[in-house]
PDB file of N, CA and C in Angstrom:
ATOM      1  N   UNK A   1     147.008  43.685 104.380  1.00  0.00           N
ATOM      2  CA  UNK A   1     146.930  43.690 102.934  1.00  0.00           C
ATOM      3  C   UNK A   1     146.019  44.812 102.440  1.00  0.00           C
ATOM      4  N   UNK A   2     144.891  45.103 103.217  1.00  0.00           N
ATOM      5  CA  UNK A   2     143.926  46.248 102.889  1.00  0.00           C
ATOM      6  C   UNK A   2     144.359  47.585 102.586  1.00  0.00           C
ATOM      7  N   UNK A   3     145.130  47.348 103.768  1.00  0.00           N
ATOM      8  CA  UNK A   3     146.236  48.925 104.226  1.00  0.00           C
ATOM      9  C   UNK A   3     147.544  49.048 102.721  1.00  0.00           C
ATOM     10  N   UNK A   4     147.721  48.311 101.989  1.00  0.00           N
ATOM     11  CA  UNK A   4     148.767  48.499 100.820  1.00  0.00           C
ATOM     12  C   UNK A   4     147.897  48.540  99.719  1.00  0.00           C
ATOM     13  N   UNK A   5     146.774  48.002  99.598  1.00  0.00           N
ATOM     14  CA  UNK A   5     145.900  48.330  98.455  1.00  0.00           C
ATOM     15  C   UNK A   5     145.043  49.504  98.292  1.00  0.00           C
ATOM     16  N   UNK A   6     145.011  49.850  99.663  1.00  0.00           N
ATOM     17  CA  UNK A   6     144.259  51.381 100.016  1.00  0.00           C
ATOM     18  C   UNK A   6     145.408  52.589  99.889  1.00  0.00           C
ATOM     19  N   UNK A   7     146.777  52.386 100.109  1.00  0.00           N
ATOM     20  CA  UNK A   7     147.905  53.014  99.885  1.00  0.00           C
ATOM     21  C   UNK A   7     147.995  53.298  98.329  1.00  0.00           C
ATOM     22  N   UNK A   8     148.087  51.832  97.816  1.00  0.00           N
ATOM     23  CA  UNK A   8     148.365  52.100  95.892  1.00  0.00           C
ATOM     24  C   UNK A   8     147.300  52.631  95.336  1.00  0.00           C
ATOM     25  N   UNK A   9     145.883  52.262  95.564  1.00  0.00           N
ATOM     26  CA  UNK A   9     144.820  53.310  95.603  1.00  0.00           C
ATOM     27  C   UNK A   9     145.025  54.851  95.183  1.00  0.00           C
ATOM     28  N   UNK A  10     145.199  55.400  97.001  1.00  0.00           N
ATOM     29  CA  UNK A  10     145.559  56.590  96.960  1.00  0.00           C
ATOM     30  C   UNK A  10     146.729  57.120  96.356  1.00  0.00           C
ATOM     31  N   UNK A  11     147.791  56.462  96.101  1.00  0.00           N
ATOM     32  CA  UNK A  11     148.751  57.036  95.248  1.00  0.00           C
ATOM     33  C   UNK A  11     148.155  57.527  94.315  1.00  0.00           C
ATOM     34  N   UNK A  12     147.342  56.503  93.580  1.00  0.00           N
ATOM     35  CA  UNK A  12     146.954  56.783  92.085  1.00  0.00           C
ATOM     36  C   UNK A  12     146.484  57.780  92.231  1.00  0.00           C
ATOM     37  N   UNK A  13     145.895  58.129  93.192  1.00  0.00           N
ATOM     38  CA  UNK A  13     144.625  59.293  92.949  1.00  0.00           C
ATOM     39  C   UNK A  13     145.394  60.904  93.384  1.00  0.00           C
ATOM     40  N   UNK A  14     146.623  60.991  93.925  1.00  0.00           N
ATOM     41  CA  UNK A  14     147.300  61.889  94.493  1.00  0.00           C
ATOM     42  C   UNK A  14     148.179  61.972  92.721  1.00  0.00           C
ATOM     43  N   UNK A  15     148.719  61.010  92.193  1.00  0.00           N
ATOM     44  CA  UNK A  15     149.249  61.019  90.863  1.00  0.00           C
ATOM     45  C   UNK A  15     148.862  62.062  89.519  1.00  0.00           C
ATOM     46  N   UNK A  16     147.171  61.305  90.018  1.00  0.00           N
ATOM     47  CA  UNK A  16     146.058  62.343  88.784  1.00  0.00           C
ATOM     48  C   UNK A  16     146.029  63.636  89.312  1.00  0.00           C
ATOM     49  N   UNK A  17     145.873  63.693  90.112  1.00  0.00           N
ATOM     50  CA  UNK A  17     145.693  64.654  90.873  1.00  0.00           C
ATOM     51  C   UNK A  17     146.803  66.058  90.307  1.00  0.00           C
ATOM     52  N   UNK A  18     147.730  65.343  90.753  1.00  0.00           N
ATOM     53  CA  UNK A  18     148.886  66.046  90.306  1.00  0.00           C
ATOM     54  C   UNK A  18     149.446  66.366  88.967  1.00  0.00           C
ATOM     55  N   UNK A  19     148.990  65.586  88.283  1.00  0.00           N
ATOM     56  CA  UNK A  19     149.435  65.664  86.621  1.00  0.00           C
ATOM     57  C   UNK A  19     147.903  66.525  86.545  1.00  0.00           C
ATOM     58  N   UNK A  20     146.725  66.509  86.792  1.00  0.00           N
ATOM     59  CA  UNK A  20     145.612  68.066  86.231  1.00  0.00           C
ATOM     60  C   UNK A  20     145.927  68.814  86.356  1.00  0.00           C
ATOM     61  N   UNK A  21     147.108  69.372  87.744  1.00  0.00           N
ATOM     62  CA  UNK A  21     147.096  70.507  88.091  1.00  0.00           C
ATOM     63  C   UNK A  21     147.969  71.680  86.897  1.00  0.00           C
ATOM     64  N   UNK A  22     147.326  72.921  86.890  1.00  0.00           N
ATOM     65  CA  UNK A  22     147.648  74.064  86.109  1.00  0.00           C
ATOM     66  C   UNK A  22     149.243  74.344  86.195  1.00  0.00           C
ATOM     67  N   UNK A  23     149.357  74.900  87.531  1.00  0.00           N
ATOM     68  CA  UNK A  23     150.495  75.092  88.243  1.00  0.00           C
ATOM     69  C   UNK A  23     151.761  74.552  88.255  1.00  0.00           C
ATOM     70  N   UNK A  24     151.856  73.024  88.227  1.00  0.00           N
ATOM     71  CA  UNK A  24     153.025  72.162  88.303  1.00  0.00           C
ATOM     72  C   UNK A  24     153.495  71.812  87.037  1.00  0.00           C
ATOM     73  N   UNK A  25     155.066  71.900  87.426  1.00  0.00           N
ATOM     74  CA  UNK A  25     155.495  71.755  85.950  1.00  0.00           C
ATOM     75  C   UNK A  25     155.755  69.958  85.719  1.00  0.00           C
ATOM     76  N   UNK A  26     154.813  69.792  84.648  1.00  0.00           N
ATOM     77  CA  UNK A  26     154.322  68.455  84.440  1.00  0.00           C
ATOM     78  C   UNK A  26     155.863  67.995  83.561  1.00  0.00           C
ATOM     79  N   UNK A  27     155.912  66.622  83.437  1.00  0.00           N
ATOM     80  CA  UNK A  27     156.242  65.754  83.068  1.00  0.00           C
ATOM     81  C   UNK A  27     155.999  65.053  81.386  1.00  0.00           C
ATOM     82  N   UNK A  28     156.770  64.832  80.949  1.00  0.00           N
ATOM     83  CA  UNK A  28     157.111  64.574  79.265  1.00  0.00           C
ATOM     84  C   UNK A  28     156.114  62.497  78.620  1.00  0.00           C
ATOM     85  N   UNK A  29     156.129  61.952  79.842  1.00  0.00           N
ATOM     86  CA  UNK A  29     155.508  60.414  79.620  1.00  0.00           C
ATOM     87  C   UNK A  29     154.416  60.361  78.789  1.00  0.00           C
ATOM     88  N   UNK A  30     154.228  59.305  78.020  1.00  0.00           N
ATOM     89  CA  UNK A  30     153.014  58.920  77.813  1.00  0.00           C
ATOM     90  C   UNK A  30     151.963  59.147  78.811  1.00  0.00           C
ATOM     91  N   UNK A  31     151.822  58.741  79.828  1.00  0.00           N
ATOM     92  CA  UNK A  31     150.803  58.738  80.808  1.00  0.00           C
ATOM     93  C   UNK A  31     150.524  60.008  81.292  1.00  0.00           C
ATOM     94  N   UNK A  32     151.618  60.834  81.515  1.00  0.00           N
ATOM     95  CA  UNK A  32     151.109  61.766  82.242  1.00  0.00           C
ATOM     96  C   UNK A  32     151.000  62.805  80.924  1.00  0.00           C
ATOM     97  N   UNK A  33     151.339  62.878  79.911  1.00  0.00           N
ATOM     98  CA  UNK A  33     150.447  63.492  79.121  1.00  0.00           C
ATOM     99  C   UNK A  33     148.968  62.896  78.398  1.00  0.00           C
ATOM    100  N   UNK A  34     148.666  61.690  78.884  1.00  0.00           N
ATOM    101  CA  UNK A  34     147.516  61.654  78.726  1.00  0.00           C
ATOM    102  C   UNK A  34     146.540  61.794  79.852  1.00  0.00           C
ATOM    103  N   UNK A  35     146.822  61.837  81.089  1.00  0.00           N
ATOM    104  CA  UNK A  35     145.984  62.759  82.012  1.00  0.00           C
ATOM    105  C   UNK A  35     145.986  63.582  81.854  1.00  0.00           C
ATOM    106  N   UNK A  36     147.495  64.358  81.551  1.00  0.00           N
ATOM    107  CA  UNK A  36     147.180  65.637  80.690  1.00  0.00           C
ATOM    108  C   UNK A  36     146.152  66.464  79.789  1.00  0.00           C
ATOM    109  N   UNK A  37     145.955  65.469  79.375  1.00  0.00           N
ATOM    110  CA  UNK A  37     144.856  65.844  77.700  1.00  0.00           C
ATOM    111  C   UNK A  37     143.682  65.482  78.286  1.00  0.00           C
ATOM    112  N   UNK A  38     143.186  65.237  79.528  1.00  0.00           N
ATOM    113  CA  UNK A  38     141.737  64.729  80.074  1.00  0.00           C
ATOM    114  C   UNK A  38     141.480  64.942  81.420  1.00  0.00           C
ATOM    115  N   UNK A  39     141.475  66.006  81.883  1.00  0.00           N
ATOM    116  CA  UNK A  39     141.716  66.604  83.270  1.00  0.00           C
ATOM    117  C   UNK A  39     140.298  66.630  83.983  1.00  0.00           C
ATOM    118  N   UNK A  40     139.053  66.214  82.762  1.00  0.00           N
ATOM    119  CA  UNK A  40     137.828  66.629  83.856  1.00  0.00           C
ATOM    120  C   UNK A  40     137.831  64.925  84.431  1.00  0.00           C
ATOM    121  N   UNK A  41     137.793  63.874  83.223  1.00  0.00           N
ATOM    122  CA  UNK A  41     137.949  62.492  83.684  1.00  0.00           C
ATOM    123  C   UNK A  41     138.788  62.362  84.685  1.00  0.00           C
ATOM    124  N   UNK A  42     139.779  62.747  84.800  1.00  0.00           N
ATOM    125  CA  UNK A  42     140.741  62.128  85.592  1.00  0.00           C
ATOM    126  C   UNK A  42     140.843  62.711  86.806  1.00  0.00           C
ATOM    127  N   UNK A  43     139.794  63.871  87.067  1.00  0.00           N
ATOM    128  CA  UNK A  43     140.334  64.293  88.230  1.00  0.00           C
ATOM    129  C   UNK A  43     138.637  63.660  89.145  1.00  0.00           C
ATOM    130  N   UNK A  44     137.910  63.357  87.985  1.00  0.00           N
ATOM    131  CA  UNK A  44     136.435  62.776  88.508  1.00  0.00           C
ATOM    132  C   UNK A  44     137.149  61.102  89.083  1.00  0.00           C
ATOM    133  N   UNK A  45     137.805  60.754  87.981  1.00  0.00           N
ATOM    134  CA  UNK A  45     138.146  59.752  88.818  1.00  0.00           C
ATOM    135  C   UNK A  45     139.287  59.658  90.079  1.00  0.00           C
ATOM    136  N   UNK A  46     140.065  60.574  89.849  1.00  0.00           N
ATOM    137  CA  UNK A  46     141.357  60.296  91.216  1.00  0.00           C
ATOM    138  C   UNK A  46     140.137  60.473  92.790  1.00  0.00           C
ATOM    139  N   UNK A  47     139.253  61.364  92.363  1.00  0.00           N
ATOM    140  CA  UNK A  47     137.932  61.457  93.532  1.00  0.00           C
ATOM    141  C   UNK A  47     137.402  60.122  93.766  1.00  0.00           C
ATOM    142  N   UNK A  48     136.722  59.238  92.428  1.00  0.00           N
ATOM    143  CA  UNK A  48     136.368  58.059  92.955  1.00  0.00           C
ATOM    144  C   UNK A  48     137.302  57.600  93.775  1.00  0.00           C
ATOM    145  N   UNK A  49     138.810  57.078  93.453  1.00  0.00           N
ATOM    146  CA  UNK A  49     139.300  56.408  93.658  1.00  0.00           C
ATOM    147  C   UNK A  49     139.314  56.635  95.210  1.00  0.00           C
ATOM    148  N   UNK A  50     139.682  57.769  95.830  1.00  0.00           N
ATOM    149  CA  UNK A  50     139.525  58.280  97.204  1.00  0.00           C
ATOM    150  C   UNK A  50     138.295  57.885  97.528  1.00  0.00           C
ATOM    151  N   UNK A  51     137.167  57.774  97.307  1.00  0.00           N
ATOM    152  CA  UNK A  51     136.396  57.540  97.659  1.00  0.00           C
ATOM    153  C   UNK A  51     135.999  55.543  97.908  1.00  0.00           C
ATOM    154  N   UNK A  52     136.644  55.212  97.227  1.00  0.00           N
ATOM    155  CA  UNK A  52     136.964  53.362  96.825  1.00  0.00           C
ATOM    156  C   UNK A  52     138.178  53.322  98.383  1.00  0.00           C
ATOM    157  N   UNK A  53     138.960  54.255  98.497  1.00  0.00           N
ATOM    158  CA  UNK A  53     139.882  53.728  99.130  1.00  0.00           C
ATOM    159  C   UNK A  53     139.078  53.896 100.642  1.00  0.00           C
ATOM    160  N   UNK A  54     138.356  55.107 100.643  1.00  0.00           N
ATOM    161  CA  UNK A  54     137.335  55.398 102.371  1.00  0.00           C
ATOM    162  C   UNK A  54     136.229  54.012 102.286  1.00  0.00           C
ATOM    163  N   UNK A  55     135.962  53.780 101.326  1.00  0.00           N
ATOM    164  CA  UNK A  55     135.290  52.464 101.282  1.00  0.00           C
ATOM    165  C   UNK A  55     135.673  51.198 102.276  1.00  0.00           C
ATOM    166  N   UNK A  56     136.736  51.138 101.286  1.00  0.00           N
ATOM    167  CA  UNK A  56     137.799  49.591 101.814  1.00  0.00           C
ATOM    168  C   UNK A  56     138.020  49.847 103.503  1.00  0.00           C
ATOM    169  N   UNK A  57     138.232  50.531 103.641  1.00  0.00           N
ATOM    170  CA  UNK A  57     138.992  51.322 105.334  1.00  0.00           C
ATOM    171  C   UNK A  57     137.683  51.291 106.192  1.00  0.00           C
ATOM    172  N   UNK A  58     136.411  51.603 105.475  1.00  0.00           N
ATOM    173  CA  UNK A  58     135.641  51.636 105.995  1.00  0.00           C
ATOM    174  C   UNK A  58     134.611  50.451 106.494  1.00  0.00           C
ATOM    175  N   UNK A  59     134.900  49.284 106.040  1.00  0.00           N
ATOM    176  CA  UNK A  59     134.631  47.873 105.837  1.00  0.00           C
ATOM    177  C   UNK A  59     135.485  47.506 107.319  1.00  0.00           C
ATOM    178  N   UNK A  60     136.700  47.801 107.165  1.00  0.00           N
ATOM    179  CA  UNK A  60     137.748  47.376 108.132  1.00  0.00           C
ATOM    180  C   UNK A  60     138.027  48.179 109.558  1.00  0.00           C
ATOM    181  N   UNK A  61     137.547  49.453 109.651  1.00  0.00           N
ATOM    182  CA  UNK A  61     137.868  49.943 110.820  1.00  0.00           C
ATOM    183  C   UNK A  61     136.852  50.581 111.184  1.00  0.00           C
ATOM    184  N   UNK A  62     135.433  51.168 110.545  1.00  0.00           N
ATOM    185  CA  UNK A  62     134.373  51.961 110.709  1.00  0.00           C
ATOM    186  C   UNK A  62     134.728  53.560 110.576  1.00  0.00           C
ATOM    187  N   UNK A  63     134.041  53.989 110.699  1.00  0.00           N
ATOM    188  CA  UNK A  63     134.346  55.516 110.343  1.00  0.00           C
ATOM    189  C   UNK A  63     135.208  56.617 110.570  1.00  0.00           C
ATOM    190  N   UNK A  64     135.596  56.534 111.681  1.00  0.00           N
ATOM    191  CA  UNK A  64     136.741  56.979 112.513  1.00  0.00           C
ATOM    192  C   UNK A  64     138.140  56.436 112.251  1.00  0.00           C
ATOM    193  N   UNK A  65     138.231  55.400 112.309  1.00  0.00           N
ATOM    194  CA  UNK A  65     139.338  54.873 111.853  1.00  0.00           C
ATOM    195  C   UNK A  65     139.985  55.417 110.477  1.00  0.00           C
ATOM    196  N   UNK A  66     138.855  54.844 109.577  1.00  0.00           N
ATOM    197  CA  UNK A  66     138.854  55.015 108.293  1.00  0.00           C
ATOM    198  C   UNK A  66     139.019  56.654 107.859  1.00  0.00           C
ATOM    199  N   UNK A  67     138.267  57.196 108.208  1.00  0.00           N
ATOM    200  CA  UNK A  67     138.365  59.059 108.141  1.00  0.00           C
ATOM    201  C   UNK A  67     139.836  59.135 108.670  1.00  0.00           C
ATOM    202  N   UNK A  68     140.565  58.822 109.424  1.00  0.00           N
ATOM    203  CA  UNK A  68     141.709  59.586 109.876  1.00  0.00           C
ATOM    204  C   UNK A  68     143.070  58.465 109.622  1.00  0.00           C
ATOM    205  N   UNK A  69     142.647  57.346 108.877  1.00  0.00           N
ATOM    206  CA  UNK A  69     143.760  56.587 108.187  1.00  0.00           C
ATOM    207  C   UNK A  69     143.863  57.008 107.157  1.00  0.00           C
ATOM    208  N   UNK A  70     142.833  57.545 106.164  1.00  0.00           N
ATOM    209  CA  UNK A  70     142.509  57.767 104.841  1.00  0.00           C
ATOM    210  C   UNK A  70     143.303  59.475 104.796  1.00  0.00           C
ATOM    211  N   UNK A  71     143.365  60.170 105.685  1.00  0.00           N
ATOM    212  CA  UNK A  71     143.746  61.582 105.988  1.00  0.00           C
ATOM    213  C   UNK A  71     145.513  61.429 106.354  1.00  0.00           C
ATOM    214  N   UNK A  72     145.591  60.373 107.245  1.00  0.00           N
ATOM    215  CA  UNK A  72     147.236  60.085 107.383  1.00  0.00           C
ATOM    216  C   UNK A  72     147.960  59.907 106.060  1.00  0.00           C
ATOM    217  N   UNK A  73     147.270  58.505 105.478  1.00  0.00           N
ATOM    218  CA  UNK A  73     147.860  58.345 104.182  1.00  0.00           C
ATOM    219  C   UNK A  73     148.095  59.278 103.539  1.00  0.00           C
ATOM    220  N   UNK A  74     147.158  60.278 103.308  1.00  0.00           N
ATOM    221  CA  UNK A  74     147.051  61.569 102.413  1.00  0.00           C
ATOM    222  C   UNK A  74     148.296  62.346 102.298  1.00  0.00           C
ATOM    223  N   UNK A  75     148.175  62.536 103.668  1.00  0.00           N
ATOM    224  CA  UNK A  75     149.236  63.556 104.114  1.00  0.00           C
ATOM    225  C   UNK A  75     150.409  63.180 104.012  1.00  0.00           C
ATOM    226  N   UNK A  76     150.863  61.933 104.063  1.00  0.00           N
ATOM    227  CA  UNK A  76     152.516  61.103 103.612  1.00  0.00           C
ATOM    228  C   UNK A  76     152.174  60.954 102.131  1.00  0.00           C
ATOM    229  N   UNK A  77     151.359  60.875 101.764  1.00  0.00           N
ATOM    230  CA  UNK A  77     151.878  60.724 100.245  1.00  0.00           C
ATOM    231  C   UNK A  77     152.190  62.554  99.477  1.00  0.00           C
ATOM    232  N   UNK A  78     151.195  63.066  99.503  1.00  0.00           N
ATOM    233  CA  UNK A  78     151.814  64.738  99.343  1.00  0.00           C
ATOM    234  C   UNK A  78     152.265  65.424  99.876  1.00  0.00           C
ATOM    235  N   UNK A  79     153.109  65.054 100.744  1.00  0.00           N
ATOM    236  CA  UNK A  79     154.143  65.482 101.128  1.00  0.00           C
ATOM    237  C   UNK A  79     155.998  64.725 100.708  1.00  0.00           C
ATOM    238  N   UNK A  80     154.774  63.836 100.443  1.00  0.00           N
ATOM    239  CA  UNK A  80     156.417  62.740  99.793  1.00  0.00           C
ATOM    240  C   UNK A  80     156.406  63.461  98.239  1.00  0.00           C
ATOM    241  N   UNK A  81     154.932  63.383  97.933  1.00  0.00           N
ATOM    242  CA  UNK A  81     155.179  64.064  96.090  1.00  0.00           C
ATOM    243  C   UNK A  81     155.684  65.088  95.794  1.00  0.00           C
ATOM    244  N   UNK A  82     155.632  66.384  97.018  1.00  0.00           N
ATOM    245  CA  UNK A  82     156.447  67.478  97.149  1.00  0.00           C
ATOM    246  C   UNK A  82     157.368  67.684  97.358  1.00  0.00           C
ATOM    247  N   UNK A  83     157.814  66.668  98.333  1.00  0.00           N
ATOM    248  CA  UNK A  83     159.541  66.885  98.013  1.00  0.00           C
ATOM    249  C   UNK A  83     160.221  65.894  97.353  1.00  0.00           C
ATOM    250  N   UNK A  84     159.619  65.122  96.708  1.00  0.00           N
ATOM    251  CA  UNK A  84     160.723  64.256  95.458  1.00  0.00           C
ATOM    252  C   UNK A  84     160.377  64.708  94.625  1.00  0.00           C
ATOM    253  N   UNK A  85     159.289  65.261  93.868  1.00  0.00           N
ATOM    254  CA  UNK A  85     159.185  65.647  92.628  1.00  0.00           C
ATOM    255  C   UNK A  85     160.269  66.641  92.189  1.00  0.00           C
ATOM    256  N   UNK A  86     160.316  67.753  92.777  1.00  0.00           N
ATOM    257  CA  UNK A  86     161.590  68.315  92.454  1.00  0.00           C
ATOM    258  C   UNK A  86     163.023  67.722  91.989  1.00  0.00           C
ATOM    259  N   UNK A  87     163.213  66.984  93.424  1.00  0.00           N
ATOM    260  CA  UNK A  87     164.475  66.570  93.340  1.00  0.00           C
ATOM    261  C   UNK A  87     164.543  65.016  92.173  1.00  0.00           C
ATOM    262  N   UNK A  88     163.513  64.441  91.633  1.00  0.00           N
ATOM    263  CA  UNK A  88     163.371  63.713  90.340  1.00  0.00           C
ATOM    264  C   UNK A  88     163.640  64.719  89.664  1.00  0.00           C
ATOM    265  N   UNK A  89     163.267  65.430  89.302  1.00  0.00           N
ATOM    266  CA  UNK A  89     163.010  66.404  87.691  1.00  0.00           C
ATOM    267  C   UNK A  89     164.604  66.646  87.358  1.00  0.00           C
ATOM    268  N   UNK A  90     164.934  67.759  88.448  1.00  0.00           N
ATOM    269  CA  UNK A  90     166.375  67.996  88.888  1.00  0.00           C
ATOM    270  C   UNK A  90     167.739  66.921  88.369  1.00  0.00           C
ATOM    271  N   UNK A  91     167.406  65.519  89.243  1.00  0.00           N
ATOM    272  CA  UNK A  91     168.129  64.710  88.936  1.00  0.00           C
ATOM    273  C   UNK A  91     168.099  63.978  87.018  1.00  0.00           C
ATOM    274  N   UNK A  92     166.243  63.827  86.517  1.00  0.00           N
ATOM    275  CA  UNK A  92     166.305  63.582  85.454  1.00  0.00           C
ATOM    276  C   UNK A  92     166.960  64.608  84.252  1.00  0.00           C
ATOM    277  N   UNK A  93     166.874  66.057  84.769  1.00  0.00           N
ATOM    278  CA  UNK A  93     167.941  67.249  83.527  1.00  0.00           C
ATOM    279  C   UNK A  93     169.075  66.704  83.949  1.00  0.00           C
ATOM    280  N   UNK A  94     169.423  66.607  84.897  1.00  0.00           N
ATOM    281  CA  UNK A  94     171.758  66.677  85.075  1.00  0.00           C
ATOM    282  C   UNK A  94     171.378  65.501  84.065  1.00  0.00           C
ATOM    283  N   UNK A  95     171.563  63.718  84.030  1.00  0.00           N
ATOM    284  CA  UNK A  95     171.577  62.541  83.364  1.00  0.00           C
ATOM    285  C   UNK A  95     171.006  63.377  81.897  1.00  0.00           C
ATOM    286  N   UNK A  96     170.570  64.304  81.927  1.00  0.00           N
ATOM    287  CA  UNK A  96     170.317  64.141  80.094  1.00  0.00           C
ATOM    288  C   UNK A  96     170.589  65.354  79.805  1.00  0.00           C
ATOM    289  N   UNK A  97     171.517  66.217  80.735  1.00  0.00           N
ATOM    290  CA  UNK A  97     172.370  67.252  79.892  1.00  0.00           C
ATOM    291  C   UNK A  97     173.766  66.562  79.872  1.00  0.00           C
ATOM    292  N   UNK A  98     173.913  65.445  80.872  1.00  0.00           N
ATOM    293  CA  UNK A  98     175.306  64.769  80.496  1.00  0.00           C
ATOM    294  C   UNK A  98     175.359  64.284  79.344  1.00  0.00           C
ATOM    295  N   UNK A  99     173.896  63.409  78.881  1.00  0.00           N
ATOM    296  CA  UNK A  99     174.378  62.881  77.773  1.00  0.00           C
ATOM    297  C   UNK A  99     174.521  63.427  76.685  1.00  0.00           C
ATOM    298  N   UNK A 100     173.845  64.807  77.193  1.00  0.00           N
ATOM    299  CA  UNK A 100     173.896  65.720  75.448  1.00  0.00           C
ATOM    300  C   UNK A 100     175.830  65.960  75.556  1.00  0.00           C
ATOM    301  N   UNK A 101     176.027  66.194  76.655  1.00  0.00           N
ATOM    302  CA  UNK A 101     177.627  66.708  76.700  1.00  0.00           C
ATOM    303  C   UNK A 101     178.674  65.434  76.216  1.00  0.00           C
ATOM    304  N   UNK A 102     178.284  64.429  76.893  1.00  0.00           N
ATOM    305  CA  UNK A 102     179.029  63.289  76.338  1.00  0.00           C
ATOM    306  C   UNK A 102     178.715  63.031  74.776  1.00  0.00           C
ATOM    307  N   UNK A 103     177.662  63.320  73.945  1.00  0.00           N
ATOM    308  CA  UNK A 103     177.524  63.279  72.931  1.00  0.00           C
ATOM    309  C   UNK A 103     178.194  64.020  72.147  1.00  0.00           C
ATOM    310  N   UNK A 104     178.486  64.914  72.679  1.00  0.00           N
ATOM    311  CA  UNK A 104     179.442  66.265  72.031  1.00  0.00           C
ATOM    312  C   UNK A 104     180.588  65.972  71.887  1.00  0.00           C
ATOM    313  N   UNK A 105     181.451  65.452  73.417  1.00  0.00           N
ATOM    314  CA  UNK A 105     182.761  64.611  73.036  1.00  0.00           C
ATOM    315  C   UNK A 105     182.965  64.103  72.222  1.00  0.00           C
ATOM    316  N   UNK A 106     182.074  63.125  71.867  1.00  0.00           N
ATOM    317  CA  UNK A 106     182.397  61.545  71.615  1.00  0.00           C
ATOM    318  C   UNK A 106     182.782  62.600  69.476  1.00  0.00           C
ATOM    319  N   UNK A 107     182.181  63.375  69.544  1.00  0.00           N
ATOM    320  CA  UNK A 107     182.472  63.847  67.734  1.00  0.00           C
ATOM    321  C   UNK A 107     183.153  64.932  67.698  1.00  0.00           C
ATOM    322  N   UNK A 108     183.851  65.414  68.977  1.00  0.00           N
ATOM    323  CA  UNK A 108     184.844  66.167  68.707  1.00  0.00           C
ATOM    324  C   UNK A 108     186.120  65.613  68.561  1.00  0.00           C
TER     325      UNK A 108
END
């Protein structure tokens, strides 16, 4: 159970992470334009949160463990955010240039 709460944890914090960054082409949501609009908070906290998650791990396996579970996780989650993010974005334009096109039909 530790190991899925230390997972949703680090998501979150790989999430913020990702919505501060300069570089990436961000996302239209409520949420992620409000990390948007607060990048020193949110990136102070996606750090706590990493730091909450070496905590928990660290309770449960001691230092070693914890240092290189906390580094595994890492590494499957941004690497998962790198290659779906694209292929989300991608998939969310086709569904909403269809509907602009089906909208077009439907009044011609």
């Amino acid at each position: 159970m530790i190991i899925l709460i230390v997972t949703f944890i680090l998501f979150v914090a790989v999430f913020i992470l990702y919505n501060t960054s300069k570089k990436a082409h961000l996302g239209s949501s409520r949420l992620e334009k409000w990390v948007q609009n607060h990048p020193k908070i949110m990136k102070t906290s996606s750090f706590t949160f990493i730091l909450i998650a070496f905590t928990l791990l660290f309770g449960e396996y001691g230092f070693g463990g914890s240092f290189f579970s906390i580094l595994l996780a890492l590494m499957t989650i941004l690497s998962l955010q790198t290659i779906l993010t694209p292929i989300l974005r991608y998939l969310r334009e086709t569904r909403e240039k269809r509907k602009i096109t089906e909208k077009r039909n439907l009044y011609q």
